[in-house]
PDB file of N, CA and C in Angstrom:
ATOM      1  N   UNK A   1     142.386  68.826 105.090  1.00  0.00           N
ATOM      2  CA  UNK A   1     142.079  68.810 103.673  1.00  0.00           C
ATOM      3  C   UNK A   1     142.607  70.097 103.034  1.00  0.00           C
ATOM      4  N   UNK A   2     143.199  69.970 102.073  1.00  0.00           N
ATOM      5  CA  UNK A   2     143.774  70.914 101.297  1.00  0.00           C
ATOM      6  C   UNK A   2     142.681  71.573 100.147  1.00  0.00           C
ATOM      7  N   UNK A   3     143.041  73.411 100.653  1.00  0.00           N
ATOM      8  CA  UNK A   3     141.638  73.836  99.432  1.00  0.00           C
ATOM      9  C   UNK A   3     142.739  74.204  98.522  1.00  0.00           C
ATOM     10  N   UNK A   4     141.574  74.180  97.428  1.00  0.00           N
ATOM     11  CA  UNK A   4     141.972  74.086  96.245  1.00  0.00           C
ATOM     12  C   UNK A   4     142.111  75.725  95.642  1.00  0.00           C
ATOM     13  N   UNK A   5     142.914  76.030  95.358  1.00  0.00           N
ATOM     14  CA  UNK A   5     142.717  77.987  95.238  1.00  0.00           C
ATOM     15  C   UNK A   5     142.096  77.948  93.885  1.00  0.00           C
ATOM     16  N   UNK A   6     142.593  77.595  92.671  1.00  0.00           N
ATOM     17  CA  UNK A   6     141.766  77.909  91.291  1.00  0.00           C
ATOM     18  C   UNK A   6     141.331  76.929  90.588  1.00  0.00           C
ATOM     19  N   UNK A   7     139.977  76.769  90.170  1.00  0.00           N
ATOM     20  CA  UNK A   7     139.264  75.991  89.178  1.00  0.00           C
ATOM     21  C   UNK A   7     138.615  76.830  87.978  1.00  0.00           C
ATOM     22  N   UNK A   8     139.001  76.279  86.698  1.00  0.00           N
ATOM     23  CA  UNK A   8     138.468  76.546  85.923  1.00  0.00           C
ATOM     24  C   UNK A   8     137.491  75.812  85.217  1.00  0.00           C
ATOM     25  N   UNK A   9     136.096  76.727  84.826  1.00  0.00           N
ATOM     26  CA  UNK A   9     135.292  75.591  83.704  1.00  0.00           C
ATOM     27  C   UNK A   9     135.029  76.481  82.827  1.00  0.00           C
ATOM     28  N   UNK A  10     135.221  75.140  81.951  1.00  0.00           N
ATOM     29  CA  UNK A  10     135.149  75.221  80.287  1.00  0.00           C
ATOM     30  C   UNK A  10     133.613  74.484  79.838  1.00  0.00           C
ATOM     31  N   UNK A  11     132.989  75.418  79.226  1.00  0.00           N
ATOM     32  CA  UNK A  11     131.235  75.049  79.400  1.00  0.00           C
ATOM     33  C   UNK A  11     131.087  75.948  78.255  1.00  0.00           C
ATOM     34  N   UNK A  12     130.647  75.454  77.253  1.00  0.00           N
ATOM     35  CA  UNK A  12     129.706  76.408  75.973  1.00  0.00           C
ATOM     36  C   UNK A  12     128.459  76.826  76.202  1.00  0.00           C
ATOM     37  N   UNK A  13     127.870  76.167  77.106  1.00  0.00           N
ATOM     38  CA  UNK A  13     126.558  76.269  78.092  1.00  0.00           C
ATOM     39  C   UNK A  13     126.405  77.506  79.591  1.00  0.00           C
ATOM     40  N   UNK A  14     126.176  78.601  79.188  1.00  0.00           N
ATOM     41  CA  UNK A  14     126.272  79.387  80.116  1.00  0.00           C
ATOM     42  C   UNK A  14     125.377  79.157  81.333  1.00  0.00           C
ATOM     43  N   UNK A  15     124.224  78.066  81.386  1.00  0.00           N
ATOM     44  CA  UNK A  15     123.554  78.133  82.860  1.00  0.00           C
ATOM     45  C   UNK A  15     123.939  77.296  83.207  1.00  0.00           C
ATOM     46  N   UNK A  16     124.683  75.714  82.533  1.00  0.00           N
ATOM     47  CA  UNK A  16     125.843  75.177  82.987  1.00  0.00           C
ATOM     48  C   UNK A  16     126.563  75.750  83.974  1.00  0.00           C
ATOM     49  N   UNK A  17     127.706  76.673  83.228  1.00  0.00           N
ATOM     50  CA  UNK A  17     128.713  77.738  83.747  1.00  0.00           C
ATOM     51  C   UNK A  17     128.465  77.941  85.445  1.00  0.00           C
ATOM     52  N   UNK A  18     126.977  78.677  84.946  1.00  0.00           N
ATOM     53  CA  UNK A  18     126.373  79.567  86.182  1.00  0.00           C
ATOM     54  C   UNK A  18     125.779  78.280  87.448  1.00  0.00           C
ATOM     55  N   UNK A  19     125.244  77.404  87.345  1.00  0.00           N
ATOM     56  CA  UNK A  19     124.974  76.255  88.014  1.00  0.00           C
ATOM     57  C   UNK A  19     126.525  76.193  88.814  1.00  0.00           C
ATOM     58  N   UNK A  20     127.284  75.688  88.262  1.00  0.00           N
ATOM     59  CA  UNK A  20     128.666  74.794  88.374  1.00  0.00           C
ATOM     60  C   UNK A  20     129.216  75.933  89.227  1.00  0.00           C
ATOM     61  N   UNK A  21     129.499  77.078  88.669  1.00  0.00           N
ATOM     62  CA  UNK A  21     130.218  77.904  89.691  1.00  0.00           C
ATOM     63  C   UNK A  21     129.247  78.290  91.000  1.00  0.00           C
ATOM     64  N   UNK A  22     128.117  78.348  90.711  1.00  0.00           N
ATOM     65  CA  UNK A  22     127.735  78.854  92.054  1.00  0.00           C
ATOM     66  C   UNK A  22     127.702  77.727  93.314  1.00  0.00           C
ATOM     67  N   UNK A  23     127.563  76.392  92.492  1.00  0.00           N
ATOM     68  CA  UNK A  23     127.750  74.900  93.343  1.00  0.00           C
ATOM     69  C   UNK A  23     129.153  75.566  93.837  1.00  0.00           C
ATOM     70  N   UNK A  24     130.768  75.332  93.372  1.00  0.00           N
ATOM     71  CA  UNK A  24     131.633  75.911  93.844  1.00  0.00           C
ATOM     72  C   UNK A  24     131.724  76.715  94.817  1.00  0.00           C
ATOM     73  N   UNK A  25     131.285  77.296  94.759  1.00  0.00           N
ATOM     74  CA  UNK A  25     131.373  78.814  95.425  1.00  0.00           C
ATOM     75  C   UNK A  25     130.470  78.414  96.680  1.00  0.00           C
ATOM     76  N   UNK A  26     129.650  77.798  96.855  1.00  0.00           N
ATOM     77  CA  UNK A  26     128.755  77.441  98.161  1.00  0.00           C
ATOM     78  C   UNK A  26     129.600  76.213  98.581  1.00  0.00           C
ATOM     79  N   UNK A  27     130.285  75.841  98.407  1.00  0.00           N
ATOM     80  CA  UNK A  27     131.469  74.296  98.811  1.00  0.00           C
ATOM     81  C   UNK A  27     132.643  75.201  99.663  1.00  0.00           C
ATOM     82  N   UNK A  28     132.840  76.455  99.288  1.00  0.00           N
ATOM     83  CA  UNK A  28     133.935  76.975 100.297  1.00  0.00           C
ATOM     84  C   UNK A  28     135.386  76.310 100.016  1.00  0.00           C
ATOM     85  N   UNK A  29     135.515  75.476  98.880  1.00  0.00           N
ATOM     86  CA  UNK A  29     136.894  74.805  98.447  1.00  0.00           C
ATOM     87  C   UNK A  29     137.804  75.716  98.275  1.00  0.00           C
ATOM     88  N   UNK A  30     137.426  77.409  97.284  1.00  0.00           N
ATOM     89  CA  UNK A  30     138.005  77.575  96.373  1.00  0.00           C
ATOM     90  C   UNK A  30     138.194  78.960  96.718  1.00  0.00           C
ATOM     91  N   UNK A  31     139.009  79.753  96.331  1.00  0.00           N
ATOM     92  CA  UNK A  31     139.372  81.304  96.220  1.00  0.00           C
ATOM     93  C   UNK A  31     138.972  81.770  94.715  1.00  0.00           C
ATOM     94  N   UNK A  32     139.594  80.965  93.530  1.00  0.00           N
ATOM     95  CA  UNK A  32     139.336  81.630  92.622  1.00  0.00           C
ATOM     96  C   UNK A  32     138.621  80.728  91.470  1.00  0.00           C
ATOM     97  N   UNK A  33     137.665  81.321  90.916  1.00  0.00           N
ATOM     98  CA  UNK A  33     137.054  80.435  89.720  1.00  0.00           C
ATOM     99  C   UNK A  33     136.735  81.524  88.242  1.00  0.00           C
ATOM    100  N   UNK A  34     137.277  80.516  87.368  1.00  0.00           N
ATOM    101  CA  UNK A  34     137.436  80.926  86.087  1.00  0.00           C
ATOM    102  C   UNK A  34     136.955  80.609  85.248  1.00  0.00           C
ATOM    103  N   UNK A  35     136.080  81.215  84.204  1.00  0.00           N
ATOM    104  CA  UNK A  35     134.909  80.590  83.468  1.00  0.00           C
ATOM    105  C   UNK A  35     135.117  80.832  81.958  1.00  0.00           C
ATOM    106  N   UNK A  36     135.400  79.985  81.460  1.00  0.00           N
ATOM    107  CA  UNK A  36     135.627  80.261  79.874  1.00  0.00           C
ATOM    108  C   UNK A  36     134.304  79.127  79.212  1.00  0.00           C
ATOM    109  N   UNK A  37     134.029  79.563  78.187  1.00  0.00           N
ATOM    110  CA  UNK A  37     132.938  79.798  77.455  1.00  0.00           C
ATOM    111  C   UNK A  37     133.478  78.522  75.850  1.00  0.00           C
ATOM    112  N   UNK A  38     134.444  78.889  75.902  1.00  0.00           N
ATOM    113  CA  UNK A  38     135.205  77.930  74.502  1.00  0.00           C
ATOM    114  C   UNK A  38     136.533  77.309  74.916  1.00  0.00           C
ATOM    115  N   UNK A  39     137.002  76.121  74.300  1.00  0.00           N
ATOM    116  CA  UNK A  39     138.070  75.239  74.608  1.00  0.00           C
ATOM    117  C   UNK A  39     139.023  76.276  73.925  1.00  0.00           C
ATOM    118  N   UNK A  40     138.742  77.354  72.987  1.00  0.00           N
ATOM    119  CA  UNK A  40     140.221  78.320  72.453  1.00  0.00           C
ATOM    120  C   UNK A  40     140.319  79.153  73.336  1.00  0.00           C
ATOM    121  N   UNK A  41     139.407  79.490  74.206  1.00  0.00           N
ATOM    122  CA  UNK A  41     139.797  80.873  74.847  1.00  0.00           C
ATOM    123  C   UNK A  41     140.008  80.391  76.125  1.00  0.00           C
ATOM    124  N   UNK A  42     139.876  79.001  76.701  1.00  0.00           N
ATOM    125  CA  UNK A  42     140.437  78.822  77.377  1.00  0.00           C
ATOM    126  C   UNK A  42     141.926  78.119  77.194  1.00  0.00           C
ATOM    127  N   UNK A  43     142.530  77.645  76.087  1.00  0.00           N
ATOM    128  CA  UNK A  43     143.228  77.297  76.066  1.00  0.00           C
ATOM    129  C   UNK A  43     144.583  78.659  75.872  1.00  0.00           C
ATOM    130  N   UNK A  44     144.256  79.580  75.485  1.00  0.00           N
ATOM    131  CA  UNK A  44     144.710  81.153  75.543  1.00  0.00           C
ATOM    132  C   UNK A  44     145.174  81.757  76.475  1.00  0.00           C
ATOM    133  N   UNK A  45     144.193  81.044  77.764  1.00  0.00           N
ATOM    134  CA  UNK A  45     143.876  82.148  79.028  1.00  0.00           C
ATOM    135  C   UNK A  45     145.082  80.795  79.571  1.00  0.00           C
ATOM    136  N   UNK A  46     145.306  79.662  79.395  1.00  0.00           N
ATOM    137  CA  UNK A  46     146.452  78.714  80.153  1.00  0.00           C
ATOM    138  C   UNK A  46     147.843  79.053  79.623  1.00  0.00           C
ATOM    139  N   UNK A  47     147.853  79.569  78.187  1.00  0.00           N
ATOM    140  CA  UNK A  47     148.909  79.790  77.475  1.00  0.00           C
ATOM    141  C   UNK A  47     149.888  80.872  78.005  1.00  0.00           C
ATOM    142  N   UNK A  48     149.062  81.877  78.379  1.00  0.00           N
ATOM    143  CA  UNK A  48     149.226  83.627  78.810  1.00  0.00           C
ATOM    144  C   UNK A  48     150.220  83.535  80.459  1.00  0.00           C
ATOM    145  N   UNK A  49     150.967  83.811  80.258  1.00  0.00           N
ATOM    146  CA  UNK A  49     151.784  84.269  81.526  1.00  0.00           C
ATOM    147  C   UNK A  49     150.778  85.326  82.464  1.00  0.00           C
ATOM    148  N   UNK A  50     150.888  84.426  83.687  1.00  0.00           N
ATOM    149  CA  UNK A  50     149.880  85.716  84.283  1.00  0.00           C
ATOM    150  C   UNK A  50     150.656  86.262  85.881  1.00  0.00           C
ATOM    151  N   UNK A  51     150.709  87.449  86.048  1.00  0.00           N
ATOM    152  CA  UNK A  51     151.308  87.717  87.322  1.00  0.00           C
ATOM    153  C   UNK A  51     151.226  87.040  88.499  1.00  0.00           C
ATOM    154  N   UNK A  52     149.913  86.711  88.654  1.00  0.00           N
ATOM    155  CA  UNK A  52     149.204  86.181  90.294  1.00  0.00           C
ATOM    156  C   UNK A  52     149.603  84.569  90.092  1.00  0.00           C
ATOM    157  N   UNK A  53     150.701  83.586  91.049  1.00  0.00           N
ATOM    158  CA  UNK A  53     150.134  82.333  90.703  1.00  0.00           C
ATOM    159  C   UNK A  53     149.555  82.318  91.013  1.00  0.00           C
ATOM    160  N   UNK A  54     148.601  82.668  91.575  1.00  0.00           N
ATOM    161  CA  UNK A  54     147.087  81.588  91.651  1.00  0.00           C
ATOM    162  C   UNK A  54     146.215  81.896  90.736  1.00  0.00           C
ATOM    163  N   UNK A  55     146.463  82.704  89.597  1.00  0.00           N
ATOM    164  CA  UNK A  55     146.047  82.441  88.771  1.00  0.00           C
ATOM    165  C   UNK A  55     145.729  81.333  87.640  1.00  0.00           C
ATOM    166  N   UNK A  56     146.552  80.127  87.999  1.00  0.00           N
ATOM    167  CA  UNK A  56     146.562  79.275  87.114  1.00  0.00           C
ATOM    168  C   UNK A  56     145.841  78.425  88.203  1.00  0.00           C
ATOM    169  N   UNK A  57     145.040  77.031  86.953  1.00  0.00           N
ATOM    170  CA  UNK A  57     144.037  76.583  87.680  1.00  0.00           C
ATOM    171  C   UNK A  57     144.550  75.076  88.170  1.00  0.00           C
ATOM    172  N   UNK A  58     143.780  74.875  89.655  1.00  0.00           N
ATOM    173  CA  UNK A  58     144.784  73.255  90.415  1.00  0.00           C
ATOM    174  C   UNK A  58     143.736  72.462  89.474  1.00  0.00           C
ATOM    175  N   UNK A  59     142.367  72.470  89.047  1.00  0.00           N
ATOM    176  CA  UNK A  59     141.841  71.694  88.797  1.00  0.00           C
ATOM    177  C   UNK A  59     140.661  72.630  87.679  1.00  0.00           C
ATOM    178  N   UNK A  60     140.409  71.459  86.283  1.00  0.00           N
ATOM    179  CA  UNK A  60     139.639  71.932  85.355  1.00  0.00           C
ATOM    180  C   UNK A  60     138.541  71.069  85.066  1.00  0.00           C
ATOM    181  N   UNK A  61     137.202  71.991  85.285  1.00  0.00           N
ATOM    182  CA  UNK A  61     135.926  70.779  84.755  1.00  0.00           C
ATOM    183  C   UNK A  61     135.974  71.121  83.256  1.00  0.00           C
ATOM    184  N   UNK A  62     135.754  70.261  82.148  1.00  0.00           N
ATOM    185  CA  UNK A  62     135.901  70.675  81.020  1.00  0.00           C
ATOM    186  C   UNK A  62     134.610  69.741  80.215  1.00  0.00           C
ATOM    187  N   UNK A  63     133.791  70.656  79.402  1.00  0.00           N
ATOM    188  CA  UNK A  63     132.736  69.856  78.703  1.00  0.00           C
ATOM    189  C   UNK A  63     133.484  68.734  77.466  1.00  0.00           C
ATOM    190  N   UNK A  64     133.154  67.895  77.032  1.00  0.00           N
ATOM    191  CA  UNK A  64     133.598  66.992  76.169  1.00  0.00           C
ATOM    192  C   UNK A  64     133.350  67.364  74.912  1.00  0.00           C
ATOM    193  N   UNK A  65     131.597  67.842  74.854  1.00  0.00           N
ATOM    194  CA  UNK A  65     131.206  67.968  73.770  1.00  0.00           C
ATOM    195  C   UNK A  65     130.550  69.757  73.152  1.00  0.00           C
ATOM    196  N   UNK A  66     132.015  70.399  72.856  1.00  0.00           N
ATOM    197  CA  UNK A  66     131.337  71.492  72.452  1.00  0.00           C
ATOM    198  C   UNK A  66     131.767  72.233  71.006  1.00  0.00           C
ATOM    199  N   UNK A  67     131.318  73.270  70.582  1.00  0.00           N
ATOM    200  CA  UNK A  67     131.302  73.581  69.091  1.00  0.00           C
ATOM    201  C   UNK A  67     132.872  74.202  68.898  1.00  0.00           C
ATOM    202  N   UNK A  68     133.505  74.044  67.870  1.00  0.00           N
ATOM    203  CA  UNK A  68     134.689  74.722  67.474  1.00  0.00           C
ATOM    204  C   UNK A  68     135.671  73.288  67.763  1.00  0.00           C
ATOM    205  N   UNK A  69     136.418  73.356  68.996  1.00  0.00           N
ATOM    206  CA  UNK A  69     136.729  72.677  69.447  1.00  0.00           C
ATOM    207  C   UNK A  69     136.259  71.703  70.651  1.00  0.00           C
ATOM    208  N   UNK A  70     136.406  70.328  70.803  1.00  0.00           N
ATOM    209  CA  UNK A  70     135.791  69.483  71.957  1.00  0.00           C
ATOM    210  C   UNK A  70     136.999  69.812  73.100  1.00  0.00           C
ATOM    211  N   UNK A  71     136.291  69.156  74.080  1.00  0.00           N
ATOM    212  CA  UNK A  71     137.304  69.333  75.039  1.00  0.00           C
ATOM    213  C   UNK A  71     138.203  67.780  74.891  1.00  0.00           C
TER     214      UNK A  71
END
């Protein structure tokens, strides 16, 4: 089985956030997890050239329903 190095979630709900990543993080899938708070600042943080690939994410949980923008 192939792990997955980066997941990002997109959650306006911070004990969401905190739930979800720490589930992650006890699964042993993952090296890196990335937590954005709004669909703009995560859509910013995908936009942005970043040194590390593994910085960019193999897989995104994303809320449907949040303020500013939905997912």
């Amino acid at each position: 089985m192939k792990n997955v190095h980066c997941i990002m979630l997109i959650d306006d709900n911070t004990d969401d956030n905190y739930f979800h990543e720490r589930t992650i993080r006890k699964s042993g899938l993952q090296s890196i997890i990335i937590v954005m708070e709004s669909a703009e600042a995560a859509l910013e943080y995908l936009k942005a050239k970043h040194e590390h690939p593994d910085a960019h994410p193999d897989l995104i949980f994303l809320d449907i329903n949040m303020p500013g923008m939905d997912g």
